[in-house]
Protein backbone atom coordinates (compact mmCIF):
# COMPACT_ATOMS: atom_id res chain seq x y z
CA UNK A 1 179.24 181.71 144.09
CA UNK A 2 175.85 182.24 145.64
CA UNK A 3 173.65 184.76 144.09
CA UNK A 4 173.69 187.23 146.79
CA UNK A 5 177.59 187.37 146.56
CA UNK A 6 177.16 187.19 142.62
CA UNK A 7 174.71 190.56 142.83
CA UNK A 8 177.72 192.25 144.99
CA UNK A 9 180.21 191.92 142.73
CA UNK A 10 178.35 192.95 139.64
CA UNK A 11 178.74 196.88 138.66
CA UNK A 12 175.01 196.93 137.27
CA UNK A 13 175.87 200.91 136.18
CA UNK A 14 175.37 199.49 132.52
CA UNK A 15 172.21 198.14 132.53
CA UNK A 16 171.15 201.05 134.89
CA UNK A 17 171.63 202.89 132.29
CA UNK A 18 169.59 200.90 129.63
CA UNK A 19 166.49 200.49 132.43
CA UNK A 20 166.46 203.86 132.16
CA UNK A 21 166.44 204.03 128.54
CA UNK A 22 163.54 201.43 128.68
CA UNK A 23 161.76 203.87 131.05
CA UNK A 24 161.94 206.90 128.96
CA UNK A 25 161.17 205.24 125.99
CA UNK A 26 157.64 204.73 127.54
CA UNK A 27 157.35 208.02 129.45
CA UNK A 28 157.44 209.71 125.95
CA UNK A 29 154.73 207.97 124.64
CA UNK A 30 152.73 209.54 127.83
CA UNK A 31 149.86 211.92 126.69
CA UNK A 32 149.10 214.83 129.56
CA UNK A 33 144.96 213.25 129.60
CA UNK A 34 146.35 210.31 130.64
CA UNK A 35 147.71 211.36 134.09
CA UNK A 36 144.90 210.27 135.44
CA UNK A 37 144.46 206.80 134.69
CA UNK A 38 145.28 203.93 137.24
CA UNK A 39 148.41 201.63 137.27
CA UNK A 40 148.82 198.40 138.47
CA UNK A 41 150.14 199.61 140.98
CA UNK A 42 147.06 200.50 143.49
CA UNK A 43 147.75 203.70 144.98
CA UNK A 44 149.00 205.36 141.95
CA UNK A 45 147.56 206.89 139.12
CA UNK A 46 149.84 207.30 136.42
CA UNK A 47 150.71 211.22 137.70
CA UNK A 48 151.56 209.22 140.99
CA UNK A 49 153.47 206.91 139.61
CA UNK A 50 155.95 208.89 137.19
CA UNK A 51 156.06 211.55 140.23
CA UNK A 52 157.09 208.35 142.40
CA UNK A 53 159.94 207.59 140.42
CA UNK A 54 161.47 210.79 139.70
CA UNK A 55 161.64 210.83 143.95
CA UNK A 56 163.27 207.52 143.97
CA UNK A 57 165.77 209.17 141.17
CA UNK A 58 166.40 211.79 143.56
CA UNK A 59 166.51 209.51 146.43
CA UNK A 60 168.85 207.02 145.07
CA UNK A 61 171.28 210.28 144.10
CA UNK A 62 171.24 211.90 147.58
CA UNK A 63 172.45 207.78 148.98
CA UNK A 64 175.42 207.76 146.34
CA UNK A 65 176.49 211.52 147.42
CA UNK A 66 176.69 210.08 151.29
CA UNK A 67 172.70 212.20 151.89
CA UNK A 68 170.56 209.81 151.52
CA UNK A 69 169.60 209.22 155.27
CA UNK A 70 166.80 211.60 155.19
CA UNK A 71 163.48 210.49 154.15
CA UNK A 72 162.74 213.97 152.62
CA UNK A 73 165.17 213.61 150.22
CA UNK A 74 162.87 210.25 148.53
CA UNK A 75 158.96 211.89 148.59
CA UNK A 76 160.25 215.56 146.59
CA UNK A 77 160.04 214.56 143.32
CA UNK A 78 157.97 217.31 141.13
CA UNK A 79 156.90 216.27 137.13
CA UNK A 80 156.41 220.15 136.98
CA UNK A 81 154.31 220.50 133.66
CA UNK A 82 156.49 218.02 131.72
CA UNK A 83 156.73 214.77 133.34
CA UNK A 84 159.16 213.36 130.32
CA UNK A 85 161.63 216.35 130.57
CA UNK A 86 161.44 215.66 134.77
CA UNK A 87 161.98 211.93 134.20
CA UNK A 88 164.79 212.43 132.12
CA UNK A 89 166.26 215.14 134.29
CA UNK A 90 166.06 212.60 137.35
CA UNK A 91 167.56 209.49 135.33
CA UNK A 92 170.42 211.64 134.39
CA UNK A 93 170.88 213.25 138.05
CA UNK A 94 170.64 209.49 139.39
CA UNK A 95 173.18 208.02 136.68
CA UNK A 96 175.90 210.87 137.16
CA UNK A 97 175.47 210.24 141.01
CA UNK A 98 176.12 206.28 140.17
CA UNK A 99 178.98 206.64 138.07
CA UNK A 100 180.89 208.81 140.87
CA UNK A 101 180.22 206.22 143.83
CA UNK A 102 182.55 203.28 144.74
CA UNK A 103 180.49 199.87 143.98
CA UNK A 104 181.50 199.13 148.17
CA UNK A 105 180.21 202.35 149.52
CA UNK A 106 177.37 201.71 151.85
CA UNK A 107 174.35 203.86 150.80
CA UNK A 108 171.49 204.77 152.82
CA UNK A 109 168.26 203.72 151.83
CA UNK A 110 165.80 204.34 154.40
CA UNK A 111 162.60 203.28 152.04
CA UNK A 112 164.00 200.09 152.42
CA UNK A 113 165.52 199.82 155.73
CA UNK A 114 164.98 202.00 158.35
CA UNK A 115 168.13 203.03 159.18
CA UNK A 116 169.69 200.61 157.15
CA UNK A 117 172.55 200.96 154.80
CA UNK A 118 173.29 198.89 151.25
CA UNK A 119 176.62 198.40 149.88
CA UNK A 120 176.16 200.51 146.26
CA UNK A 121 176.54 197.72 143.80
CA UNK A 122 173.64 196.35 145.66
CA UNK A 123 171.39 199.75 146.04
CA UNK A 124 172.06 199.93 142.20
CA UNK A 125 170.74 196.80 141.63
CA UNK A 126 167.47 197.86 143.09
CA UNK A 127 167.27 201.10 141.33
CA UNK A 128 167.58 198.81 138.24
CA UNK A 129 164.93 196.92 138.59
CA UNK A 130 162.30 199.18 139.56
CA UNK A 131 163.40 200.93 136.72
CA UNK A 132 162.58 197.74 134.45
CA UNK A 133 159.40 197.33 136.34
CA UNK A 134 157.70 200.59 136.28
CA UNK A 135 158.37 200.75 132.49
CA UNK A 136 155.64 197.57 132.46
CA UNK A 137 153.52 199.77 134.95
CA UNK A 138 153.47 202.87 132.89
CA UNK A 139 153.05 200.79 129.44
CA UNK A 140 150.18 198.72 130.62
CA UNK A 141 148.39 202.15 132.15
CA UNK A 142 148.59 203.53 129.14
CA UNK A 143 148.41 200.15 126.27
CA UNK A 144 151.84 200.71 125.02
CA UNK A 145 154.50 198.15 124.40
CA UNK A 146 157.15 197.15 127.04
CA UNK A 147 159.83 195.27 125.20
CA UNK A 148 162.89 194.88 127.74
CA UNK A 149 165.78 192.97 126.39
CA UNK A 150 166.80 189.50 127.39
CA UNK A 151 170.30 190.96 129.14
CA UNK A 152 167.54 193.39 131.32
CA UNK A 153 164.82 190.42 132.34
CA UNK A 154 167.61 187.56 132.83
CA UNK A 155 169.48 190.25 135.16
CA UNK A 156 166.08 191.58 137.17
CA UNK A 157 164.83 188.04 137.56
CA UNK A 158 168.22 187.88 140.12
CA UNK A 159 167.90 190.51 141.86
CA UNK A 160 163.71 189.95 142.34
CA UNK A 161 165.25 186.58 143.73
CA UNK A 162 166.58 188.34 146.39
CA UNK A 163 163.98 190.86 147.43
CA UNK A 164 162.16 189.88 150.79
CA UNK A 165 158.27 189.36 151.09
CA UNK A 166 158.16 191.27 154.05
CA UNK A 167 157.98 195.01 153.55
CA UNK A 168 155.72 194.95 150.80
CA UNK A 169 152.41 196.83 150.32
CA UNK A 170 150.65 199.63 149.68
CA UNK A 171 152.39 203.10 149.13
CA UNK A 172 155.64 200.34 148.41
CA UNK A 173 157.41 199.62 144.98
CA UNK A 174 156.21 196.13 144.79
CA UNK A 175 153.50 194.06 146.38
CA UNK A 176 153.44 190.75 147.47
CA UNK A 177 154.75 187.76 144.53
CA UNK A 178 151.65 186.30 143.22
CA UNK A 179 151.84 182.84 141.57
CA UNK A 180 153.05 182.58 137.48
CA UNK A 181 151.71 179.68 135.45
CA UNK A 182 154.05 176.81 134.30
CA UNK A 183 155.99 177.44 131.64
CA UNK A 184 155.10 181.39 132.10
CA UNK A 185 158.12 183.80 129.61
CA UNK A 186 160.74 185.21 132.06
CA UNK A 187 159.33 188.63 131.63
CA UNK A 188 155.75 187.23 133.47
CA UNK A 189 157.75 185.91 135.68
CA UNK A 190 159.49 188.70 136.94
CA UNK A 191 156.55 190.50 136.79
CA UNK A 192 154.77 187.84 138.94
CA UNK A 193 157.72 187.74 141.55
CA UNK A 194 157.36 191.29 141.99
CA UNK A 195 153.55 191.43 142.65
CA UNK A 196 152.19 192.18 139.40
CA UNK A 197 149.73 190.37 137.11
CA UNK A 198 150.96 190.23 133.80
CA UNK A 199 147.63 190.24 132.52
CA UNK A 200 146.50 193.37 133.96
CA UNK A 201 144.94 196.26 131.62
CA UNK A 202 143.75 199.48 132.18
């Protein structure tokens, strides 16, 4: 089975679920003066960052509930004056929206295809691992631990496999792969595959 076909047939629901856990748990350790410090991820500050994933929370809902077409409904997400209790609000909307969606309903995700659709055991597979990423993002901005299992970084390493150089750059979830060292842990590596430096501090 080739890994493309392998990612297809996998319900990754369940380890949605514990990204998202792995998210939180760094969102809560988020103090409000620290908003404004940068992320590795250029064109974010923190504020910008947290606000970008409760809009791909929201995005990835509208897909599984057949309204995800519209490229309004991925740029309104609002951290209000709690951006833990709107990041948990979002991962909850997002993984109620999940569980009710066949795994071969084709979703529409128009941040990564214009126009394009994604069977839903594949969408979910990217929603997981940005999920698993921007927990690094937010813990380096803000010198806290990320500590993702071995089930999340041995399952986010396949689908990074898969995700095409083209398409990436600014204002995107992931830049351009940049090179890991030999014998670099898995968790660098994914890291690395999906255009971060695992060194980087704020």
């Amino acid at each position: 089975m080739d890994l493309l076909t392998e990612l297809l047939t996998t319900d990754f629901r369940p380890l949605d679920r514990k990204a998202a856990d792995l998210y939180l748990s760094v969102v809560a350790q988020v103090e409000p003066d620290a908003l404004r410090l940068p992320t590795p991820c250029p064109d974010w500050t923190l504020h910008g960052l947290l606000r970008h994933q409760v809009s791909q929370d929201e995005g990835f809902a509208a897909a599984a509930r057949g309204g995800g077409a519209r490229l309004s409904e991925w740029r309104g997400g609002d951290l209000g004056d709690d951006p833990y209790a709107a990041a948990r609000a979002s991962a909850s909307l997002v993984a109620d929206a999940f569980a009710g969606v066949a795994l071969d309903a084709e979703l529409s995700l128009p941040e990564i295809r214009d126009g394009g659709a994604f069977p839903a055991s594949l969408a979910i597979s990217f929603h997981f691992v940005d999920l698993v990423v921007h927990a690094w993002d937010v813990a380096a901005s803000i010198g806290a631990a990320w500590e993702p299992s071995g089930e999340l970084v041995e399952a986010s390493l396949r689908v990074a496999a898969i995700v095409p150089e083209e398409g990436r750059g600014p204002g995107d979830s992931f830049a351009p792969s940049v090179p890991s060292s030999d014998g670099a842990e898995p968790r660098d590596r994914l890291l690395a595959l999906l255009g971060r430096d695992p060194s980087w501090r704020c």
